[in-house]
N, C-alpha and C. Protein backbone atom coordinates (compact mmCIF):
# COMPACT_ATOMS: atom_id res chain seq x y z
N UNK A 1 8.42 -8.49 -18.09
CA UNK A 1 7.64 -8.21 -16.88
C UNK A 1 6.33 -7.52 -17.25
N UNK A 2 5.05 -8.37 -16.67
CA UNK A 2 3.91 -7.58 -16.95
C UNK A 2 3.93 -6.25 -16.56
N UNK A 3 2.74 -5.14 -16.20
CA UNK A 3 2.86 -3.98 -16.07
C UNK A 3 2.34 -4.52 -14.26
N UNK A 4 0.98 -4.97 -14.21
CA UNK A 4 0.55 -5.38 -12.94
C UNK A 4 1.38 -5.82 -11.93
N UNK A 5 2.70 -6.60 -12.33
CA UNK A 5 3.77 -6.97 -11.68
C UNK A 5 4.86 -5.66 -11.49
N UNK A 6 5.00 -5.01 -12.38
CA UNK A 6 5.84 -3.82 -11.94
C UNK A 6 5.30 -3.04 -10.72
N UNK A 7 3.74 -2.76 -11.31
CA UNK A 7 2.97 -2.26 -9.87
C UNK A 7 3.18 -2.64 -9.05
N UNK A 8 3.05 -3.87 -8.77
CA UNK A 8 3.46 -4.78 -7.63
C UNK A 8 4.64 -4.36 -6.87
N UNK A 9 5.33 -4.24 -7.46
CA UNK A 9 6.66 -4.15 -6.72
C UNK A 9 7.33 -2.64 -6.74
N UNK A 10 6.43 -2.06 -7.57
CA UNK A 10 6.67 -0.49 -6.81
C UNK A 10 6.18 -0.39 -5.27
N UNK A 11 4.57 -1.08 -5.26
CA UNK A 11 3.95 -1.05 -3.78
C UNK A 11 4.74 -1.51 -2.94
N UNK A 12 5.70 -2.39 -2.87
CA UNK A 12 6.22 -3.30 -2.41
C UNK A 12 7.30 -2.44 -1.66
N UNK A 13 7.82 -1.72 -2.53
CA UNK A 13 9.13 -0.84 -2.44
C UNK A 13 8.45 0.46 -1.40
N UNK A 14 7.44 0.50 -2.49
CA UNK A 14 6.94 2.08 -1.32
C UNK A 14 6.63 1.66 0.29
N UNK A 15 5.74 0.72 0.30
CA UNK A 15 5.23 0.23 1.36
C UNK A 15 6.29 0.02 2.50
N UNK A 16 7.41 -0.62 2.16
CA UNK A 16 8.55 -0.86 2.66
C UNK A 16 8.62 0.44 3.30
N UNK A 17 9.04 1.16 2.33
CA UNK A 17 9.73 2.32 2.79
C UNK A 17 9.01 3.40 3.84
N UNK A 18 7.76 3.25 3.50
CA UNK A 18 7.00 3.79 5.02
C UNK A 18 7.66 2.80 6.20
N UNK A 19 7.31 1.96 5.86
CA UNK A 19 7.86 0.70 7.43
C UNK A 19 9.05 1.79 7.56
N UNK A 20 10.39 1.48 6.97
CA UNK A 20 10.93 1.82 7.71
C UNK A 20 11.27 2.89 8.25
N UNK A 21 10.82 4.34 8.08
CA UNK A 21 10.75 5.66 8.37
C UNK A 21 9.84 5.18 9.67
N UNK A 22 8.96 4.63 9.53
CA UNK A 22 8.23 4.92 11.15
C UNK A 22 8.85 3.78 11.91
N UNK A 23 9.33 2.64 11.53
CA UNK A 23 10.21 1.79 12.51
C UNK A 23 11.34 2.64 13.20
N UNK A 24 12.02 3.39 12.55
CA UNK A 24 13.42 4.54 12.82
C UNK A 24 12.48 5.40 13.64
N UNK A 25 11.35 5.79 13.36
CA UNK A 25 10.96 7.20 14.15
C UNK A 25 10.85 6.46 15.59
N UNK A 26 9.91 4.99 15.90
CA UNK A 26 10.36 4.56 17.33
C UNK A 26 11.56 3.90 17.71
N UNK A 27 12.59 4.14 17.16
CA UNK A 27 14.01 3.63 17.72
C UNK A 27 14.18 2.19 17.21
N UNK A 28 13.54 1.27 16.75
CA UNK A 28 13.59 -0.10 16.09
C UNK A 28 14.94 -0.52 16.13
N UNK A 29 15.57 -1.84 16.27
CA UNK A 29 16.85 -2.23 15.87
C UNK A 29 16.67 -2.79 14.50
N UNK A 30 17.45 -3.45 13.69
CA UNK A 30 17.58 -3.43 12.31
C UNK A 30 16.25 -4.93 12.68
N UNK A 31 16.13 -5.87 13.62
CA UNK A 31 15.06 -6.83 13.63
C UNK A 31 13.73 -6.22 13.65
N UNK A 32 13.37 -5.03 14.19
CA UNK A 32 12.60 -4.46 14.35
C UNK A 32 11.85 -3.51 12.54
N UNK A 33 13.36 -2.79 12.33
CA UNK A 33 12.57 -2.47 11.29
C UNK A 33 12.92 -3.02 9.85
N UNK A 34 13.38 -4.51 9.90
CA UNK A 34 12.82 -5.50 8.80
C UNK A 34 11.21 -6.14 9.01
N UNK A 35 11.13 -6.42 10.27
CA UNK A 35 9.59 -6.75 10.62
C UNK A 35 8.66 -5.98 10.36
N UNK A 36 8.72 -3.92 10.22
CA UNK A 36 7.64 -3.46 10.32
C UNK A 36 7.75 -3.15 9.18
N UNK A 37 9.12 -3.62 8.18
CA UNK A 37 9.14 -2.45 6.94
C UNK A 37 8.27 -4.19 6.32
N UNK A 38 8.33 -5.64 6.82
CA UNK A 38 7.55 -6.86 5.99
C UNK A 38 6.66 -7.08 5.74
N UNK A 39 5.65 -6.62 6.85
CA UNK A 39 4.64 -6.67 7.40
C UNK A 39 3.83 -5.18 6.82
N UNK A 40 4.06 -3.71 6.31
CA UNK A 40 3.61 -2.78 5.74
C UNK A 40 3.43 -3.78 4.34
N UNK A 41 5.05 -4.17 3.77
CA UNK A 41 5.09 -4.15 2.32
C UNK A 41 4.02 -5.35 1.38
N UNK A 42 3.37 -6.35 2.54
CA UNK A 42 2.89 -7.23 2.42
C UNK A 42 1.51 -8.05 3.06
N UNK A 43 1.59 -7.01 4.06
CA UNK A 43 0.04 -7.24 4.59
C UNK A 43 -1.03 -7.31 4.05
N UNK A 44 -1.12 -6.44 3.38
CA UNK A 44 -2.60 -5.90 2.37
C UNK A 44 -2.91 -7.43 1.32
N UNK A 45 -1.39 -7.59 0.56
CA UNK A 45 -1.67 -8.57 -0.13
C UNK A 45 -1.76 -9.73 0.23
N UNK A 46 -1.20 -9.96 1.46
CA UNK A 46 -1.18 -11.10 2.19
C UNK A 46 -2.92 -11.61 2.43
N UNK A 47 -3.64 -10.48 2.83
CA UNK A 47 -4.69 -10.84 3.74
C UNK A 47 -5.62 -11.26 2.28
N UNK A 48 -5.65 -10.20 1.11
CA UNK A 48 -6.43 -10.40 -0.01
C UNK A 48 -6.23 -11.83 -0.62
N UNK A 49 -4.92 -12.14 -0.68
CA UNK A 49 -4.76 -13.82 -1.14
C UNK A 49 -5.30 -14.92 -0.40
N UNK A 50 -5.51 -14.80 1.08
CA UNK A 50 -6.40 -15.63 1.96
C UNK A 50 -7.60 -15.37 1.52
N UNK A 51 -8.17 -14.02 1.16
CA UNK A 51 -9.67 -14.21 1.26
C UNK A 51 -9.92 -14.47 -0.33
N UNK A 52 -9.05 -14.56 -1.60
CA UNK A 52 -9.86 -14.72 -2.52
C UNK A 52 -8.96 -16.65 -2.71
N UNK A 53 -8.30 -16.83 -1.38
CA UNK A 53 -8.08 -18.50 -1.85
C UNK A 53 -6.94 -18.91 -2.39
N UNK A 54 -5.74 -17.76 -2.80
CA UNK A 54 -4.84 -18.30 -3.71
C UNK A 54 -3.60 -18.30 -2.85
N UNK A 55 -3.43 -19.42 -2.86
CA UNK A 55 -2.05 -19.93 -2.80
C UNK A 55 -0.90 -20.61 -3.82
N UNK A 56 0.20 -20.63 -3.63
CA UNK A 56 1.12 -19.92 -2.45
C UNK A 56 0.40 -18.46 -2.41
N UNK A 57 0.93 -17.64 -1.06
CA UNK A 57 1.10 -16.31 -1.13
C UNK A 57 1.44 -15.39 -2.23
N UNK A 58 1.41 -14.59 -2.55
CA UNK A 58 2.37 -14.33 -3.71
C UNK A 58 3.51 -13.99 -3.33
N UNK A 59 3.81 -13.28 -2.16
CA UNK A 59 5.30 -13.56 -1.85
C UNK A 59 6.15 -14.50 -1.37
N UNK A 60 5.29 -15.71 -1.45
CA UNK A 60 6.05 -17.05 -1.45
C UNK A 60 6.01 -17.71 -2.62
N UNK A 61 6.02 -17.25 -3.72
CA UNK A 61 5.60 -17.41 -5.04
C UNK A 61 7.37 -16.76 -5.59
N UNK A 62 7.05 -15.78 -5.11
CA UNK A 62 8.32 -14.95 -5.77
C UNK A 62 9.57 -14.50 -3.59
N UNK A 63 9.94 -15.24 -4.08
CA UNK A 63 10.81 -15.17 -2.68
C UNK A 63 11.60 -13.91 -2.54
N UNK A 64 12.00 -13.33 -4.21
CA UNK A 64 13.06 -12.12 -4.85
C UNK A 64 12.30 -11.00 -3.85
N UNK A 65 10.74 -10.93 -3.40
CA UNK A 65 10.25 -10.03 -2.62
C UNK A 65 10.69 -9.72 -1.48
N UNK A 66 10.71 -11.08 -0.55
CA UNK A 66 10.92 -10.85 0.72
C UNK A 66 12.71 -10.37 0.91
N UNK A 67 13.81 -11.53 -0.23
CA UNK A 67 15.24 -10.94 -0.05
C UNK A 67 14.82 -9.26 0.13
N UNK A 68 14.52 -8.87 -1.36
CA UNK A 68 14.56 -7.50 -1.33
C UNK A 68 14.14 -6.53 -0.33
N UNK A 69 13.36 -6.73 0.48
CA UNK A 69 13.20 -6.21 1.79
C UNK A 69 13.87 -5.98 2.49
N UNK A 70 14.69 -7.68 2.81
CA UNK A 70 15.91 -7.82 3.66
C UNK A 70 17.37 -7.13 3.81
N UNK A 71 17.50 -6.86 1.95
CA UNK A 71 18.71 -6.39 2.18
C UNK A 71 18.21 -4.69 1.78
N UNK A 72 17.10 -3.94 1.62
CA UNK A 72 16.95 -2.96 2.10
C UNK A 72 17.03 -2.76 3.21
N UNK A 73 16.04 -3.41 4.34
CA UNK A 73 16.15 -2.99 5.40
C UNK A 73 18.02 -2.68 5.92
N UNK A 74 18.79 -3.69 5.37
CA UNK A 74 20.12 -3.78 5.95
C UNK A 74 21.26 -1.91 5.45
N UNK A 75 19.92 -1.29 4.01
CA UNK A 75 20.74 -0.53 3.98
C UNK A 75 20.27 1.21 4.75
N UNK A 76 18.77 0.76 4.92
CA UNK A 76 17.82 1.89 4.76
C UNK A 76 17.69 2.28 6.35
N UNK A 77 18.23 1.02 6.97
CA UNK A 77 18.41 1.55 8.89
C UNK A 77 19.45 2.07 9.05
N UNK A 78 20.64 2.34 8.57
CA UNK A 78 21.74 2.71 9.26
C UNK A 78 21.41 4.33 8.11
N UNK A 79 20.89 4.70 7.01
CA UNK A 79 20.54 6.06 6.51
C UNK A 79 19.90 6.33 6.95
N UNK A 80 18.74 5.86 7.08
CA UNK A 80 17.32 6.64 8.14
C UNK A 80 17.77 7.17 9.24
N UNK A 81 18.61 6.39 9.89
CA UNK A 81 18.75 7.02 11.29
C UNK A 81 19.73 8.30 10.88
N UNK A 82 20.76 8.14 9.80
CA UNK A 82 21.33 9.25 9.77
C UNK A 82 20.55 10.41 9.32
N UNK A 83 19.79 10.42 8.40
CA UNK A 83 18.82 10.97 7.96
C UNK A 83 17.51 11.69 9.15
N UNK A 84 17.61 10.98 10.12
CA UNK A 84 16.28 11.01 10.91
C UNK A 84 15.84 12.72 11.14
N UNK A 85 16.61 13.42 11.04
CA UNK A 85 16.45 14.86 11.22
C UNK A 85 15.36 15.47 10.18
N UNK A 86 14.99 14.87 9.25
CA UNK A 86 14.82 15.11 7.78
C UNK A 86 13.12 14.37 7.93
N UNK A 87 13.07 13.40 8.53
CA UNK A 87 12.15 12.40 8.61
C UNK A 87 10.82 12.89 9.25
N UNK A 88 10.06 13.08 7.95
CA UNK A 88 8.37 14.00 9.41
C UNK A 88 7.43 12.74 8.78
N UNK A 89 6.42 13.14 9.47
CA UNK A 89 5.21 12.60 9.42
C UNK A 89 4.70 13.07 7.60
N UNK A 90 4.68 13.78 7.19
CA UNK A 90 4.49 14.15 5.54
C UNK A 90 5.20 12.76 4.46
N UNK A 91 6.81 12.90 4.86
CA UNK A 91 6.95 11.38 4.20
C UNK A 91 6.43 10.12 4.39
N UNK A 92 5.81 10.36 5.65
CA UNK A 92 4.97 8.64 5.63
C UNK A 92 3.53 8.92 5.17
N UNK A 93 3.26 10.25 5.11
CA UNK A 93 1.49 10.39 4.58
C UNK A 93 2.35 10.29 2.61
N UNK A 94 3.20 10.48 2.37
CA UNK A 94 3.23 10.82 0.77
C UNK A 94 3.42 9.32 0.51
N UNK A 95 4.52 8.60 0.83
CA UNK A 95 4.88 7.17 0.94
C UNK A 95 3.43 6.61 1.03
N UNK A 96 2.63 6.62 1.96
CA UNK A 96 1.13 6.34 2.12
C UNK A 96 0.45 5.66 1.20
N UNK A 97 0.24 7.37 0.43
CA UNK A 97 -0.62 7.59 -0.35
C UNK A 97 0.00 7.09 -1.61
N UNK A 98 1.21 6.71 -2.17
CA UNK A 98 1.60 6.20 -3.14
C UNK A 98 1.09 4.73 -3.21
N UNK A 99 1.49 4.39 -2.17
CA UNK A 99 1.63 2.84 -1.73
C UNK A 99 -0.13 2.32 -2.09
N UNK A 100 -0.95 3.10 -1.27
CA UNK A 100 -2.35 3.07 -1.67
C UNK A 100 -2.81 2.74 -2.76
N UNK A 101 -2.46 3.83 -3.12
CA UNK A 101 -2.69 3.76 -4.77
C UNK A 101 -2.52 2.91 -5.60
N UNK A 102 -0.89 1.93 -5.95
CA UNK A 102 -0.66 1.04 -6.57
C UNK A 102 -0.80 -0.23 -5.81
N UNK A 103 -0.92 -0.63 -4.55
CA UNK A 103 -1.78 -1.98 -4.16
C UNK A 103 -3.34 -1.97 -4.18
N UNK A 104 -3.94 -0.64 -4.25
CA UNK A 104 -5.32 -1.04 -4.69
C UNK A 104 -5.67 -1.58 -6.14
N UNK A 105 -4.87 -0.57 -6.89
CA UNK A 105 -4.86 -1.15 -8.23
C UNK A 105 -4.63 -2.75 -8.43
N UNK A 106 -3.44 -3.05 -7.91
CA UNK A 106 -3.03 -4.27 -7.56
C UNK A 106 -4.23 -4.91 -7.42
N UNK A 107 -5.01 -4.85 -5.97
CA UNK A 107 -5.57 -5.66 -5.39
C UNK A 107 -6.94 -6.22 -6.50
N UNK A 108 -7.34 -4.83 -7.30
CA UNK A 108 -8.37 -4.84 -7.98
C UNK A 108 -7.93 -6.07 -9.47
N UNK A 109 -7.38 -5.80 -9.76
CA UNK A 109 -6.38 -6.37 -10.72
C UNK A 109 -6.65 -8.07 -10.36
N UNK A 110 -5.99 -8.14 -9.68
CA UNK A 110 -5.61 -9.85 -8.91
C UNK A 110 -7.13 -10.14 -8.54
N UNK A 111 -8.31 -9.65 -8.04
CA UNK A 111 -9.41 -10.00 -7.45
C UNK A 111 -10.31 -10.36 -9.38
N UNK A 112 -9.90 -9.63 -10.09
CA UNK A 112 -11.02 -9.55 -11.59
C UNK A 112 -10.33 -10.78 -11.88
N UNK A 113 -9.00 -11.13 -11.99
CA UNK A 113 -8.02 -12.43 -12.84
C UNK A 113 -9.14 -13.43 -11.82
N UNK A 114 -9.34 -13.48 -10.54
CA UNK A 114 -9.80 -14.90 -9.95
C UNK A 114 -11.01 -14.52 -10.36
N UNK A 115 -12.07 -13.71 -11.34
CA UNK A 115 -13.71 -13.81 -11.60
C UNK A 115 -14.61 -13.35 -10.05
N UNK A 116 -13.82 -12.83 -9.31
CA UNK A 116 -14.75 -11.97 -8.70
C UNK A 116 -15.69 -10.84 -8.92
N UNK A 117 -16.77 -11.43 -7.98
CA UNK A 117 -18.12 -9.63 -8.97
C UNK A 117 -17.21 -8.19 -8.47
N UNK A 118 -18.02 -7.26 -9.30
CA UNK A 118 -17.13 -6.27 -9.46
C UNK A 118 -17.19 -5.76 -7.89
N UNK A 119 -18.38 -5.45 -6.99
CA UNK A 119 -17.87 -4.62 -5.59
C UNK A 119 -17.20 -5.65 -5.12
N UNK A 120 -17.13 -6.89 -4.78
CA UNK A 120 -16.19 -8.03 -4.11
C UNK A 120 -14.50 -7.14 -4.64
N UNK A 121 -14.67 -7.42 -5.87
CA UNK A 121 -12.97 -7.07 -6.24
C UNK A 121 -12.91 -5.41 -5.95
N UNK A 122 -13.75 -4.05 -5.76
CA UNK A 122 -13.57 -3.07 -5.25
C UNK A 122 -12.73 -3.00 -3.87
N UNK A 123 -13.88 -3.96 -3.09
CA UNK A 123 -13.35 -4.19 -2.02
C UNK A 123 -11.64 -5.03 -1.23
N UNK A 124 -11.42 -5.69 -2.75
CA UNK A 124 -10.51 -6.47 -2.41
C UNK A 124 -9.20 -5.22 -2.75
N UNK A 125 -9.64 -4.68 -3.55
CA UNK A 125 -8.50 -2.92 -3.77
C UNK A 125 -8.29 -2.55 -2.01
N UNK A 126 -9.38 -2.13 -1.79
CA UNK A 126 -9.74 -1.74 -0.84
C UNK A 126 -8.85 -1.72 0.68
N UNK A 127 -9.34 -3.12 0.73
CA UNK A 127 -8.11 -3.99 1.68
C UNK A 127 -6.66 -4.06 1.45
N UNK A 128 -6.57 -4.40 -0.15
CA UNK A 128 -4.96 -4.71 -0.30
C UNK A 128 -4.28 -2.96 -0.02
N UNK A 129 -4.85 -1.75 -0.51
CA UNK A 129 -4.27 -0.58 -0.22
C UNK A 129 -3.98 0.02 1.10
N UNK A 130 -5.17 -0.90 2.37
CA UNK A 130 -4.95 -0.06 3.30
C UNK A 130 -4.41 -1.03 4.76
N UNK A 131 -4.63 -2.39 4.17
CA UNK A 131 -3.98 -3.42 5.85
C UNK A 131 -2.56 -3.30 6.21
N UNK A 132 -1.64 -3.32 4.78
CA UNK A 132 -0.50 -3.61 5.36
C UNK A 132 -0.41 -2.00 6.37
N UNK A 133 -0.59 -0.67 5.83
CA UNK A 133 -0.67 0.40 6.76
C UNK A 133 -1.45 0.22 7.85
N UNK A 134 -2.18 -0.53 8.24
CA UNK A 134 -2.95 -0.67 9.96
C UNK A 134 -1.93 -1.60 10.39
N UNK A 135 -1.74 -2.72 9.88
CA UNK A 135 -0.11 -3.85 10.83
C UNK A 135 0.65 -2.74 10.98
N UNK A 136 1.26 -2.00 10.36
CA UNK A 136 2.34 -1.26 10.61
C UNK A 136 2.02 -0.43 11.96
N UNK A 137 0.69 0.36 11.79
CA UNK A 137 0.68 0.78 13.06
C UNK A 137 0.51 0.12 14.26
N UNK A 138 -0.36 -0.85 14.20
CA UNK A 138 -0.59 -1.65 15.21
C UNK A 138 0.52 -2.33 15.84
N UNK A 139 1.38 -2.28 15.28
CA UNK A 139 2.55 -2.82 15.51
C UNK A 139 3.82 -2.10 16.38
N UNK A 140 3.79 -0.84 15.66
CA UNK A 140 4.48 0.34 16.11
C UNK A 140 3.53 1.25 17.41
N UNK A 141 2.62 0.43 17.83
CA UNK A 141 1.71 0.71 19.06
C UNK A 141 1.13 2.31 18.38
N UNK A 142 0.79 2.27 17.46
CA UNK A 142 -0.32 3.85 16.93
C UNK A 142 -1.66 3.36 16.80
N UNK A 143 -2.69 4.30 16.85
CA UNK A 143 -3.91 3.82 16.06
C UNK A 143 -3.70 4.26 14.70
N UNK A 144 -4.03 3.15 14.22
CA UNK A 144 -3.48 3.38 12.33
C UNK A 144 -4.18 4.46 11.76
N UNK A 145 -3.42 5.00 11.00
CA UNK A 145 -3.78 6.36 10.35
C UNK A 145 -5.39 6.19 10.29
N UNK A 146 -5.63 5.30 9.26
CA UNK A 146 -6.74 5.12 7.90
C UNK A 146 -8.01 5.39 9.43
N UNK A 147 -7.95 5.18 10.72
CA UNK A 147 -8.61 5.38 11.32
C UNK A 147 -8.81 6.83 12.51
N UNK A 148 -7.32 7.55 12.05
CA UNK A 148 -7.62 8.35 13.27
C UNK A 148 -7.23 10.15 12.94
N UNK A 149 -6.53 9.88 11.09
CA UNK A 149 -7.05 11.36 10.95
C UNK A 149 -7.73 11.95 10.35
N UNK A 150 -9.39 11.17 10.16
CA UNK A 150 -10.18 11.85 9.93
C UNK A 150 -9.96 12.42 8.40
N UNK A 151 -8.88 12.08 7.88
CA UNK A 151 -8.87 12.39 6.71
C UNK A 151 -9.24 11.48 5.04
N UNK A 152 -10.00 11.14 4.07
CA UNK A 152 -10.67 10.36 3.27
C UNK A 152 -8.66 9.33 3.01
N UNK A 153 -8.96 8.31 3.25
CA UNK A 153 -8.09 7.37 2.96
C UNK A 153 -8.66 6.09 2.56
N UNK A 154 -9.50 5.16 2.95
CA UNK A 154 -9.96 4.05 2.30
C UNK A 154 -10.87 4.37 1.21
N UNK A 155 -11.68 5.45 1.45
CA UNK A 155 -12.50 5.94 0.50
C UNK A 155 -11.79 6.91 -0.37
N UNK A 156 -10.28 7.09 -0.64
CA UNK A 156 -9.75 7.50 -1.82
C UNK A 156 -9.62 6.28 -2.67
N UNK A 157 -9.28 5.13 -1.53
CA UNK A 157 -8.68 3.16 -2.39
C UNK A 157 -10.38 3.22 -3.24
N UNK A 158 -11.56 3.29 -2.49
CA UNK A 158 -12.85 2.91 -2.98
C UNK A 158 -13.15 3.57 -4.35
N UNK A 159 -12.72 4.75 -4.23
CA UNK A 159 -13.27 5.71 -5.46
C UNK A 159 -12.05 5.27 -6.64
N UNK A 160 -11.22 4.87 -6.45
CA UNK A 160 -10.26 4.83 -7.42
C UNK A 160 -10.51 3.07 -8.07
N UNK A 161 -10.95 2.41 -7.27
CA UNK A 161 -11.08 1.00 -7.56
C UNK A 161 -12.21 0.96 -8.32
N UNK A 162 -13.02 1.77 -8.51
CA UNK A 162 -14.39 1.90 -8.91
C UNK A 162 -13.83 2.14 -10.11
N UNK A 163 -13.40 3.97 -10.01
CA UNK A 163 -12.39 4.33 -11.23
C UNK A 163 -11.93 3.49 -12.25
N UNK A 164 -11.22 2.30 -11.81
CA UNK A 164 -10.25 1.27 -12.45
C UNK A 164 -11.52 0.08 -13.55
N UNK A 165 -12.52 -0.33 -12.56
CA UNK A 165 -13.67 -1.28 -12.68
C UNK A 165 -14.36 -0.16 -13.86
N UNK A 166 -14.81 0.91 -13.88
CA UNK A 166 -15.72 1.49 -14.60
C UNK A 166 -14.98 1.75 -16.76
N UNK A 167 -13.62 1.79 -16.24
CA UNK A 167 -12.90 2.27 -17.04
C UNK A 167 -12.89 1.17 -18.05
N UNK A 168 -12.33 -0.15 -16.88
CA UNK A 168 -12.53 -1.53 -17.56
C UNK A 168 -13.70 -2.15 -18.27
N UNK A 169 -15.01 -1.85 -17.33
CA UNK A 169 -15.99 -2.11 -18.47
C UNK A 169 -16.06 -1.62 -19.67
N UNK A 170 -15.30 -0.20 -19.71
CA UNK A 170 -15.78 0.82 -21.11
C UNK A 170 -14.81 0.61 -22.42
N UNK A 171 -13.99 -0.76 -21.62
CA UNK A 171 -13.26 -1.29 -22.65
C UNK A 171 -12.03 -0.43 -22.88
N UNK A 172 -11.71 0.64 -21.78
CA UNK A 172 -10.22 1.52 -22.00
C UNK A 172 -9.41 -0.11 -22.24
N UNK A 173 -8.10 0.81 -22.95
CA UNK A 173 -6.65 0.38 -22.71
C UNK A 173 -6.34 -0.18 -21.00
N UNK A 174 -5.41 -1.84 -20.90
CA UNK A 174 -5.95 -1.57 -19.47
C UNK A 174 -5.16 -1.36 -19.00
N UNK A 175 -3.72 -0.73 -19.38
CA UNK A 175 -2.46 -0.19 -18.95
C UNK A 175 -3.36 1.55 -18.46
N UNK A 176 -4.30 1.66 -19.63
CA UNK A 176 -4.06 3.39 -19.09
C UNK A 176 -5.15 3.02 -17.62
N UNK A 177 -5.84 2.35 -17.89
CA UNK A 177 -6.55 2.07 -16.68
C UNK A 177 -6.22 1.95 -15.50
N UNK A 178 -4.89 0.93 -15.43
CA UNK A 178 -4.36 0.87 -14.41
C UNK A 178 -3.63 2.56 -13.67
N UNK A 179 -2.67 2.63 -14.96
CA UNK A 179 -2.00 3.86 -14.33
C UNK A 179 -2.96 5.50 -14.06
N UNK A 180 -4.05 5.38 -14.75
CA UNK A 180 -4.79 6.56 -14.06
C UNK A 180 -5.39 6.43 -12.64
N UNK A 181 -6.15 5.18 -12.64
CA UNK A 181 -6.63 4.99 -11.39
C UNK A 181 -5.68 4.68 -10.27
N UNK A 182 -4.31 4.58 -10.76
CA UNK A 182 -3.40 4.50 -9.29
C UNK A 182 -3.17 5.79 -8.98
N UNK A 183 -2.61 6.93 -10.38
CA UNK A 183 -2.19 8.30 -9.62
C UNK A 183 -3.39 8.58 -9.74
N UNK A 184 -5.21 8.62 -9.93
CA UNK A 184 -6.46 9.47 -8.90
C UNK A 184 -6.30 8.95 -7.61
N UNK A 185 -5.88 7.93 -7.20
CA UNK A 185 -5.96 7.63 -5.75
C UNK A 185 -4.78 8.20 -5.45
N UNK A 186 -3.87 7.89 -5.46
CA UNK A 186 -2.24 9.42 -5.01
C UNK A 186 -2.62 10.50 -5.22
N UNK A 187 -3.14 10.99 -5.57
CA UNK A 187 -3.64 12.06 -5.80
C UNK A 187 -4.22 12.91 -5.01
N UNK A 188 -6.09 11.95 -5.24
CA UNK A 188 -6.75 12.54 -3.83
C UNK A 188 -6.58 12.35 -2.73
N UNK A 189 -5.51 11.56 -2.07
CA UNK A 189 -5.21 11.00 -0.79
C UNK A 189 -4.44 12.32 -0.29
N UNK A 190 -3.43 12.81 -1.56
CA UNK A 190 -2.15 14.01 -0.97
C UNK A 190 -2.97 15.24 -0.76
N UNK A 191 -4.27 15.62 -2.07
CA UNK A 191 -5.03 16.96 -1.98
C UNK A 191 -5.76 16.91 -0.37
N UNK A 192 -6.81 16.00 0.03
CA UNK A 192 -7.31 15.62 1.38
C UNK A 192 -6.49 16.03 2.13
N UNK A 193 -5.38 15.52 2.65
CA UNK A 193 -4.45 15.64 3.29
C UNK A 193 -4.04 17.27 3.58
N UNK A 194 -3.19 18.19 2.20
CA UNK A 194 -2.69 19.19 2.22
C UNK A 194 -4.09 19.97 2.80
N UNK A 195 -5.00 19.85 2.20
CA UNK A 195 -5.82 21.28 2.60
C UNK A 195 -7.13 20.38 3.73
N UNK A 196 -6.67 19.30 4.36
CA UNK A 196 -7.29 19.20 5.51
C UNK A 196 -8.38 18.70 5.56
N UNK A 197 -9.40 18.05 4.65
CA UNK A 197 -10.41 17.50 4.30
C UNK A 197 -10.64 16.97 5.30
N UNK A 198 -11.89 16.59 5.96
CA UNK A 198 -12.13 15.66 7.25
C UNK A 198 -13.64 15.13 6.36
N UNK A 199 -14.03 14.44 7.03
CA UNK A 199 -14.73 13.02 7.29
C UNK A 199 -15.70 13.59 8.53
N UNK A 200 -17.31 13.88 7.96
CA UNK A 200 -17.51 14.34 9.50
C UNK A 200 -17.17 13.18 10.86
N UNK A 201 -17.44 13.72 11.50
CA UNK A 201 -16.86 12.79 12.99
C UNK A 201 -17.86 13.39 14.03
């Protein structure tokens, strides 16, 4: 297994796992939060594979994605809810910010393999770190985070994709590349967050 593919499917896992903490926080039945935990774990990449052209999907490429969802969701609704006491808003900003982190990398990654210029593939980080988290809310009837707390979230995906691109020109290792620029974006997403950083408004 490449390393880019492990990434992959850490995001995959994390992403999920926000879905389903906030599917459980609005009462979801197990249809409900396989849909919001599918649609987090795969949005981002979904939308980036339309715009740079490649088909299949990649999770119709590898099907092992979507099972794995499925039979999480089958185990992670009937704990969540037991769990739900436990369940704040902090685990879906930490889950978040993980998830961020390794689908931007991702996204940046997959956008350089198709020869995109370098801000095109910034941007394609960009997107893949932060859509599947707007479906999720939009879905779960919220205004999605990345828009409403004022706190640096796409512009942690931007600075870290840059991070990843700058590192790569300088000819780093591109394992360390990858894995630094995923935990600076986990990183600054959790510091923002804890001590409250805003975005003027």
């Amino acid at each position: 297994m490449t390393l880019i593919k492990f990434i992959e499917i850490m995001a995959i896992l994390v992403g999920a796992f926000s879905g389903f903490i906030e599917a459980r926080r609005k009462r979801m039945d197990l249809v409900g939060v396989f849909t919001v935990a599918f649609i987090t774990a795969f949005g981002g990449g979904t939308l980036r594979d339309i715009l740079l052209d490649r088909r299949p999907l990649f999770w119709v490429i590898h099907q092992e994605y979507a099972i794995l969802i499925f039979v999480l969701a089958l185990v992670a609704s009937p704990l969540i809810r037991t769990l739900r006491q436990i369940v704040s808003e902090r685990l879906i900003v930490i889950a978040d910010a993980i998830g961020l982190g390794l689908f931007s990398i991702a996204g940046v990654a997959a956008a350089l393999d198709a020869q995109m210029p370098i801000f095109i593939a910034s941007m394609m980080g960009v997107i893949t770190g932060i859509f599947g988290g707007v479906l999720r809310d939009i879905v779960c009837n919220e205004v999605p985070m990345v828009f409403r707390d004022g706190k640096p979230y796409a512009i942690c995906a931007f600075l870290g994709s840059w991070m990843f691109l700058l590192m790569r020109m300088s000819e780093l290792p591109h394992d360390f590349a990858l894995w630094s620029s995923a935990t600076f974006i986990v990183v600054l997403r959790l510091v923002s967050w804890k001590f409250d950083m805003r975005l003027g408004r």
